[in-house]
Every structure is written in structure tokens, then in C-alpha cells.
Protein backbone atom coordinates (compact mmCIF):
# COMPACT_ATOMS: atom_id res chain seq x y z
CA UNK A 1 3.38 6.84 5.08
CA UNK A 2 3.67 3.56 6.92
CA UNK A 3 5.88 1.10 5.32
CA UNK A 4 4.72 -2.72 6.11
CA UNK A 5 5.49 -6.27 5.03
CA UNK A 6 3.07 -8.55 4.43
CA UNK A 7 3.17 -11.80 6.44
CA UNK A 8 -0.19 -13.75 4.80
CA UNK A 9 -2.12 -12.34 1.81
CA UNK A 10 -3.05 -8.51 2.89
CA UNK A 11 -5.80 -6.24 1.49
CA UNK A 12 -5.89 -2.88 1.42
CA UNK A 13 -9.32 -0.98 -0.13
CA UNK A 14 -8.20 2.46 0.35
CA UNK A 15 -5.73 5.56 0.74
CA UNK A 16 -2.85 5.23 -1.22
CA UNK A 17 0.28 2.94 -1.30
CA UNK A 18 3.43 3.24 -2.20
CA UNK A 19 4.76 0.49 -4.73
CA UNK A 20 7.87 -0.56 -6.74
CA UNK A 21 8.13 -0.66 -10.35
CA UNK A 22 6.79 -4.09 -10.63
CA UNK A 23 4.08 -4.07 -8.43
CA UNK A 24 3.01 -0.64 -9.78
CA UNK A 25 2.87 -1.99 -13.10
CA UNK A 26 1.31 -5.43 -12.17
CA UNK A 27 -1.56 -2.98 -10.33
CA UNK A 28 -1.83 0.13 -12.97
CA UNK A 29 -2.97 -2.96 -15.75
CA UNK A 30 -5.42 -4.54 -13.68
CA UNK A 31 -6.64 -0.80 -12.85
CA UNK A 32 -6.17 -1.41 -8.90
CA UNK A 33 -4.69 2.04 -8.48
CA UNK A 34 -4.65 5.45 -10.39
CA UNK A 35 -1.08 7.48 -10.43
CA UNK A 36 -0.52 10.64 -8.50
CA UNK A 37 1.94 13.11 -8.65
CA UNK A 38 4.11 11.83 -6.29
CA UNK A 39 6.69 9.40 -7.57
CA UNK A 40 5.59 5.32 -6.33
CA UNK A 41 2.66 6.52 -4.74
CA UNK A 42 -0.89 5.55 -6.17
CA UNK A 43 -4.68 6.45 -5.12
CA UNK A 44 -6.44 3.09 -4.63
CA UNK A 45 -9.79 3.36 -6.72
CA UNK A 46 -13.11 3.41 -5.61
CA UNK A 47 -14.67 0.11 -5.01
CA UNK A 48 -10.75 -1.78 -5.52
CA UNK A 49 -8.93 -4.28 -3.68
CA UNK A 50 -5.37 -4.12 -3.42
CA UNK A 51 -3.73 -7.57 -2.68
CA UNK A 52 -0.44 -8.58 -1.60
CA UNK A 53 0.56 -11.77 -1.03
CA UNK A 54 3.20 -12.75 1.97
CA UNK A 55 7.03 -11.26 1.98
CA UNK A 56 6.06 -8.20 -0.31
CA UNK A 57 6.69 -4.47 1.22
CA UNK A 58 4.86 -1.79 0.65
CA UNK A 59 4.02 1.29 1.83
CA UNK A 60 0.12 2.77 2.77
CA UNK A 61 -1.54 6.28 4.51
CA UNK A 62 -3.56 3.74 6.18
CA UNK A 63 -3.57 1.84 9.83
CA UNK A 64 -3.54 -1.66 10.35
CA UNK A 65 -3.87 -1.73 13.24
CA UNK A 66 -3.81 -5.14 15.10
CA UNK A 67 -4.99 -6.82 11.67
CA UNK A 68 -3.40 -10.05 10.84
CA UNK A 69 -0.90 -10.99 7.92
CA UNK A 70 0.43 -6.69 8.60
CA UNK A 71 3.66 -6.37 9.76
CA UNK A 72 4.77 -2.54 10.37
CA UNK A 73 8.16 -1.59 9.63
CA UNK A 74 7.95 2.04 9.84
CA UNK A 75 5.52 4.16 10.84
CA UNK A 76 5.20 7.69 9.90
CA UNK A 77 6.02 10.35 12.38
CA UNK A 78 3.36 12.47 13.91
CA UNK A 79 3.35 15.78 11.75
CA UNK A 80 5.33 14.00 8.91
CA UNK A 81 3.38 15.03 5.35
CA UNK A 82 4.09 11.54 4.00
């Protein structure tokens, strides 16, 4: 999973992230995400729109890519399972 900090307000609609306490529980309320059985890591549901506003780290099976306000700390390694 790659592990990025957000430099602007980021969103991410899909895949799953990997969050701390707080921002798991800030999330799970406001049914953003839906737990797994991996410890930190959450499904983002259907139709959702995961927010995170500048400075916070986090991480996500997704790709940014180029797209602004991402900054990628880590990436995962090709052939890595998370």
C-alpha cells in the first residue's frame, strides 16, 4: 500500500486506506469506510468520498498519480501483497 501525505485537501473514492485511530474513528461514524480484517485498513464504500485535509498521512491501494495536493512517501514494491 502506498503511504502519502496530503499537501491540499485530497479525495480518495475508492480501494482501501489505511488510517490511524482517530481518523478511523472520525470516518467509521460518518460511514466513509467499512472495516476489514486487516488491522487500520478500511474498504472505502460504494458511492463515498474520503477527504483529507493538508499535513494528514495516510495510506491507499490506489495511484495518484501526478494529481495535485498527493504527496507519495512510500510506494509499495512490485509483488508486495500490501
Amino acid at each position: 500500500m502506498n503511504q502519502y501525505r496530503a499537501d491540499a485537501v485530497v479525495s480518495v473514492r475508492q480501494g482501501q486506506v489505511m488510517l490511524s485511530e482517530d481518523q478511523a474513528r472520525r470516518r467509521l461514524a460518518s460511514n466513509q469506510v467499512v472495516s476489514t480484517d486487516q488491522t487500520g485498513v478500511f474498504d472505502v464504500r460504494e458511492g463515498a468520498v474520503v477527504q483529507f485535509k493538508a499535513g494528514e498521512t495516510f495510506g491507499w491501494t490506489g495511484d495518484a498519480g501526478k494529481a495535485p495536493g498527493f504527496v507519495l512517501l512510500t510506494k509499495k514494491r512490485r509483488g508486495a501483497d500490501s
